[in-house]
C-alpha atoms as a PDB file:
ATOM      1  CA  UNK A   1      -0.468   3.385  31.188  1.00  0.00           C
ATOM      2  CA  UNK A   2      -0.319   5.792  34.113  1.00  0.00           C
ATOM      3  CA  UNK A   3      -3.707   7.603  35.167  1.00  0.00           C
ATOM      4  CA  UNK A   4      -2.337  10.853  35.062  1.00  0.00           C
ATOM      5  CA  UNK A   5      -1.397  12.571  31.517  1.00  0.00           C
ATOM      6  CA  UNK A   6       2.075  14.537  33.644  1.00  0.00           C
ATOM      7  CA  UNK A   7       4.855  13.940  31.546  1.00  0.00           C
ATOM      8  CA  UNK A   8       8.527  15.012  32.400  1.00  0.00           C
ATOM      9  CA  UNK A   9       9.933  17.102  30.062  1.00  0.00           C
ATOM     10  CA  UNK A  10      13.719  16.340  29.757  1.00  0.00           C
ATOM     11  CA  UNK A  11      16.289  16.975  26.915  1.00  0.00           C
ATOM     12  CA  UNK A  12      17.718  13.950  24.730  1.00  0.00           C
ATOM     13  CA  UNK A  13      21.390  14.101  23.561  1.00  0.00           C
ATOM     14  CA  UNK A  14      22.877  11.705  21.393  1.00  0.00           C
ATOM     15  CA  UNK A  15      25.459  11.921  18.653  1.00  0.00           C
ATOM     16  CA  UNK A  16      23.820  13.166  15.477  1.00  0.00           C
ATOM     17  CA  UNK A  17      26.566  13.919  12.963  1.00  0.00           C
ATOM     18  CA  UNK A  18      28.928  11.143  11.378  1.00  0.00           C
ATOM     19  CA  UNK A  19      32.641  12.055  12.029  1.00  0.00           C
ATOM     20  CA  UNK A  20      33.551  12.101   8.632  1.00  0.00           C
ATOM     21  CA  UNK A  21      30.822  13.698   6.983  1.00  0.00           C
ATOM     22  CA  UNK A  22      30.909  11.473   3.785  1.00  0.00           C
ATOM     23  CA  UNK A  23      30.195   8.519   6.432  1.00  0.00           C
ATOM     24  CA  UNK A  24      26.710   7.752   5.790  1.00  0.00           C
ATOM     25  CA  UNK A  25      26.088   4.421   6.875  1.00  0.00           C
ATOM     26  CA  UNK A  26      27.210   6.090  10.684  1.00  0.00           C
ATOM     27  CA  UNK A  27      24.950   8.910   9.579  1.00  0.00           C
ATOM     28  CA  UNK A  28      22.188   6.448   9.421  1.00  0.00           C
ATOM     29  CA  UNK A  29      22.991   4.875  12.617  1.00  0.00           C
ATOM     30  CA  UNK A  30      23.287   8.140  14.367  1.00  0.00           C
ATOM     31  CA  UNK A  31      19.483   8.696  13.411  1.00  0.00           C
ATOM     32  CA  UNK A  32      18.007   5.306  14.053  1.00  0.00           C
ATOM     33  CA  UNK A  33      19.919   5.192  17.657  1.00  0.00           C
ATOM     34  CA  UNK A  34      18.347   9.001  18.159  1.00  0.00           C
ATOM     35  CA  UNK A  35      14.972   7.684  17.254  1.00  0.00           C
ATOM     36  CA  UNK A  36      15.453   4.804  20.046  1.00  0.00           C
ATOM     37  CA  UNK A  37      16.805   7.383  22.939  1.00  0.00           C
ATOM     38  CA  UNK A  38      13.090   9.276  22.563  1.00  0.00           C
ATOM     39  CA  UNK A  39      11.319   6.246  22.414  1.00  0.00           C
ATOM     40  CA  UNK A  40      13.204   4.661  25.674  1.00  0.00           C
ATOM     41  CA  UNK A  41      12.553   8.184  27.010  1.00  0.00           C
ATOM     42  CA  UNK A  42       8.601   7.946  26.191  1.00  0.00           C
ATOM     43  CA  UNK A  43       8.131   4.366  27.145  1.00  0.00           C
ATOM     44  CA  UNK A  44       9.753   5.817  30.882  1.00  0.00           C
ATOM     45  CA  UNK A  45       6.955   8.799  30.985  1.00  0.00           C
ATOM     46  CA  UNK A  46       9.260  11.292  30.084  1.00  0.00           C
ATOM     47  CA  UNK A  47       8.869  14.246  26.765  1.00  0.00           C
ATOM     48  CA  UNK A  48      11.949  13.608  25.187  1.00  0.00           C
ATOM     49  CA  UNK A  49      13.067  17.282  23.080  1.00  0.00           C
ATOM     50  CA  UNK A  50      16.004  16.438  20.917  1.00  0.00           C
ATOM     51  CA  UNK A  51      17.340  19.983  18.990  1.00  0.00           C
ATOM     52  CA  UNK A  52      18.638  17.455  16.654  1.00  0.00           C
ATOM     53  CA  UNK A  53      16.073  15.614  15.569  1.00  0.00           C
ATOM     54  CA  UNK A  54      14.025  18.962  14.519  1.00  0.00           C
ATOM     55  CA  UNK A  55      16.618  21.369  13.782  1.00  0.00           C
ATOM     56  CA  UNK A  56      17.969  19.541  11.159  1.00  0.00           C
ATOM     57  CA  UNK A  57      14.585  18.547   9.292  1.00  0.00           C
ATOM     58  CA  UNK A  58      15.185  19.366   5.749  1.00  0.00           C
ATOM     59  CA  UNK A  59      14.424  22.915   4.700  1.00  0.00           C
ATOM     60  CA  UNK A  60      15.564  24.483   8.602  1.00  0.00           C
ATOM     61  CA  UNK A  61      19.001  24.043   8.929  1.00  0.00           C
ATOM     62  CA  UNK A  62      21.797  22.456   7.469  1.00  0.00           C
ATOM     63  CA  UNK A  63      24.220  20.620   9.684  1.00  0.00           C
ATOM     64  CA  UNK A  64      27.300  20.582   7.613  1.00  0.00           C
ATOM     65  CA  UNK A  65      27.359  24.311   7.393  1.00  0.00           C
ATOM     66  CA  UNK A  66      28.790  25.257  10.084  1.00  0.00           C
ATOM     67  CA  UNK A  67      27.062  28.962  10.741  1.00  0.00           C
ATOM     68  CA  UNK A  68      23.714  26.332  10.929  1.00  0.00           C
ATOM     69  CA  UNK A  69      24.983  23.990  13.115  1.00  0.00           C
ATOM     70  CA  UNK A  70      26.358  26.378  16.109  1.00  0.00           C
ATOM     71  CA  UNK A  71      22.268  28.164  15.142  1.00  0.00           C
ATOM     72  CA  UNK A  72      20.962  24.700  16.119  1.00  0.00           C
ATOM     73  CA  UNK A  73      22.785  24.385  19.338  1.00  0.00           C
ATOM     74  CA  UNK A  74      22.373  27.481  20.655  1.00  0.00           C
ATOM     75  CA  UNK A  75      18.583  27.170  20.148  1.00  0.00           C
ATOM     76  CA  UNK A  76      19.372  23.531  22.238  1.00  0.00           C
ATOM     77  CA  UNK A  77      20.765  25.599  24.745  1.00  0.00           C
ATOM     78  CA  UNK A  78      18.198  28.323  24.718  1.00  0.00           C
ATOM     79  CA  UNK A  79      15.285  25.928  25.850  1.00  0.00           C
ATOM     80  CA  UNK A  80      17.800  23.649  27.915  1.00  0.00           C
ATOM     81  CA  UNK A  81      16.224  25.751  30.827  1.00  0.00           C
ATOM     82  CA  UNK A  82      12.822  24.763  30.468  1.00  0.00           C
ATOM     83  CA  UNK A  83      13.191  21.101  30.726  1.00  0.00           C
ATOM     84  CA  UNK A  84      13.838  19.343  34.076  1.00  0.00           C
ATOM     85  CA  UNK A  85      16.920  17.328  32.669  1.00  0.00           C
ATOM     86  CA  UNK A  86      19.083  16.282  30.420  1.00  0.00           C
ATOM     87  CA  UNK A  87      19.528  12.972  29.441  1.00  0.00           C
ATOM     88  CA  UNK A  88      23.018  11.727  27.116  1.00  0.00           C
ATOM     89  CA  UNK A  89      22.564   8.577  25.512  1.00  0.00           C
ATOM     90  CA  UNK A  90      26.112   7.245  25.277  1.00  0.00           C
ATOM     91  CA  UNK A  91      26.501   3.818  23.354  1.00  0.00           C
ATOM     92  CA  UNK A  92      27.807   5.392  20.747  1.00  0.00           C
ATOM     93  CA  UNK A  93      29.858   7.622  22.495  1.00  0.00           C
ATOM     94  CA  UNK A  94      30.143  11.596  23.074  1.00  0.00           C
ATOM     95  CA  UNK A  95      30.396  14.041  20.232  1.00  0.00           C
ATOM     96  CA  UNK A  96      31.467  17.446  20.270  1.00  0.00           C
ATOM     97  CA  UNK A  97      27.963  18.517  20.573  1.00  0.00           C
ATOM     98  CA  UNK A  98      27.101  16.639  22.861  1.00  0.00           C
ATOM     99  CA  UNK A  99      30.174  17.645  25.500  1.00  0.00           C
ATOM    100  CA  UNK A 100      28.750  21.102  24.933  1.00  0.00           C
ATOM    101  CA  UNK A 101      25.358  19.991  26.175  1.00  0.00           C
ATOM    102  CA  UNK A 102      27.179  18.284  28.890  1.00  0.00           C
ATOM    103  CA  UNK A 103      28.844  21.693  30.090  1.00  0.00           C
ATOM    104  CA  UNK A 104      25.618  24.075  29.542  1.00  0.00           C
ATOM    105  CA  UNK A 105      23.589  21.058  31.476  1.00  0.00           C
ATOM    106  CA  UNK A 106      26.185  20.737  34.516  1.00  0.00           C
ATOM    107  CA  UNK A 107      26.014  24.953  35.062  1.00  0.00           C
ATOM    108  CA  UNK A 108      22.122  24.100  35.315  1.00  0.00           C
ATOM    109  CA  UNK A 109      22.152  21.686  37.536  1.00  0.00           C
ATOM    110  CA  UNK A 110      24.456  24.214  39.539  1.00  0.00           C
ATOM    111  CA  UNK A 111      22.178  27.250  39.521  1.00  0.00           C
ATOM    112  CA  UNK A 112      18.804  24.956  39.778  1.00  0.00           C
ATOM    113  CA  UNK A 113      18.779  21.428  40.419  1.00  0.00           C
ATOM    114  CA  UNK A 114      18.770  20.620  36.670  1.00  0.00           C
ATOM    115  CA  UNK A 115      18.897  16.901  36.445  1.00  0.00           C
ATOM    116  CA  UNK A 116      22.267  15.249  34.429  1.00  0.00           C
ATOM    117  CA  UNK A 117      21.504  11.598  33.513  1.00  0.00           C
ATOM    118  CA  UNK A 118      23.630   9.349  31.780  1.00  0.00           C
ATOM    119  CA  UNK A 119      21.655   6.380  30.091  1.00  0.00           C
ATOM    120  CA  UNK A 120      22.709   3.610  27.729  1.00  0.00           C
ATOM    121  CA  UNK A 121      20.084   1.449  25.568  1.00  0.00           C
ATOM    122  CA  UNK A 122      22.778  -1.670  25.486  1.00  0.00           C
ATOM    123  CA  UNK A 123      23.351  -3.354  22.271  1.00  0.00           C
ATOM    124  CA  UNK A 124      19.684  -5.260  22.081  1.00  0.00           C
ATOM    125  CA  UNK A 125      18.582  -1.292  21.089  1.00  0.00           C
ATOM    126  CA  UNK A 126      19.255  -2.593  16.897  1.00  0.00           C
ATOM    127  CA  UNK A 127      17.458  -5.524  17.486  1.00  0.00           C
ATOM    128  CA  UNK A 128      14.265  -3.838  18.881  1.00  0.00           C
ATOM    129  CA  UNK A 129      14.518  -0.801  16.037  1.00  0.00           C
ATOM    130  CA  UNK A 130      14.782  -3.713  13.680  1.00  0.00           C
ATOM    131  CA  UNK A 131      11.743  -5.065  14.941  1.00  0.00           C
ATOM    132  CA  UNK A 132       9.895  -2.073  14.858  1.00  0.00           C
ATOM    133  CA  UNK A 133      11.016  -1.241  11.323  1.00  0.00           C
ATOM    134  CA  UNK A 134       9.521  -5.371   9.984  1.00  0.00           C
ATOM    135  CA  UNK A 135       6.354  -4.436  11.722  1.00  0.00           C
ATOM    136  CA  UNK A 136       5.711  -1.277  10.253  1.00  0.00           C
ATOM    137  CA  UNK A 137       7.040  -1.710   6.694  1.00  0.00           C
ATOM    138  CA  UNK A 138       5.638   1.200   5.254  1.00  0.00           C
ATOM    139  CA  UNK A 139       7.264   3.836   7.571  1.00  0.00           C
ATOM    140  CA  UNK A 140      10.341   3.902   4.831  1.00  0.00           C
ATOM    141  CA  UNK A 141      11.188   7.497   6.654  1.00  0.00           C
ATOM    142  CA  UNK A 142      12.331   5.548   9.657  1.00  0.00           C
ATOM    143  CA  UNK A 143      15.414   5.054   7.648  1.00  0.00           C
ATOM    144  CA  UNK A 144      17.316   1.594   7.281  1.00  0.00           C
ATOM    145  CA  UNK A 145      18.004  -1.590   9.377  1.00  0.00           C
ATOM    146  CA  UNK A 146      21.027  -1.255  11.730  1.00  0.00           C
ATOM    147  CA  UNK A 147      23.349  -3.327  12.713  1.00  0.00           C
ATOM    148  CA  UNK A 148      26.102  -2.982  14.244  1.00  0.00           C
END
């Protein structure tokens, strides 16, 4: 562990929503790949802040109503500024949301040096949520095994 307690704080962006709404098993894949993007970005020193993995807690907002979901991303947006980057996790590809991101982070980087990364876990990232999910079998809200 580093000496110093300086973390960076950066902005995680990964596809939250299934396509087709009804699709939960790529609902549930959506979340446990999330989950692994702010790990990877905490095990690299960095404060991961992903809109969608508080926004859409239950009782805040709902993302399939669609007056919720544009609140969500504009409060993204809102703090975008106050993080050094932006990081999109893209394994499992760009949603809409996340092309948004991509076009609020890129006028950022424009007016202040806003750093645009694109990352990828590779497909060992199931394997090590799996792992993580056997040794902690009580965490049940960490959702289901993955695989795909």
């Amino acid at each position: 562990m580093k000496n110093d307690l300086h973390m960076k704080p950066v902005i995680v962006e990964s596809p939250y929503a299934a396509k087709d709404l009804q699709d939960t098993p790529q609902f549930e894949i959506n979340l446990a790949y999330m989950r692994s993007c702010l790990r990877d970005c905490l095990l690299k020193h960095e404060a991961p802040f992903a809109s969608h993995a508080i926004y859409t807690q239950p009782g805040v907002l709902v993302d399939e109503i669609e007056e919720d979901r544009i609140l969500g991303i504009k409060a993204g947006f809102a703090v975008r500024k106050l993080y050094t980057a932006s990081i999109f996790y893209v394994d499992l590809g760009m949603s809409n949301g996340m092309n948004w991101g991509m076009k609020a982070a890129e006028e950022l980087q424009k007016e202040n040096g806003h750093r645009v990364e694109i990352r990828t876990l590779g497909l060992e990232w199931t394997v090590k949520y799996n792992e993580l999910l056997k040794k902690f079998p009580n965490r049940k809200i960490w959702g289901v095994t993955v695989g795909i």
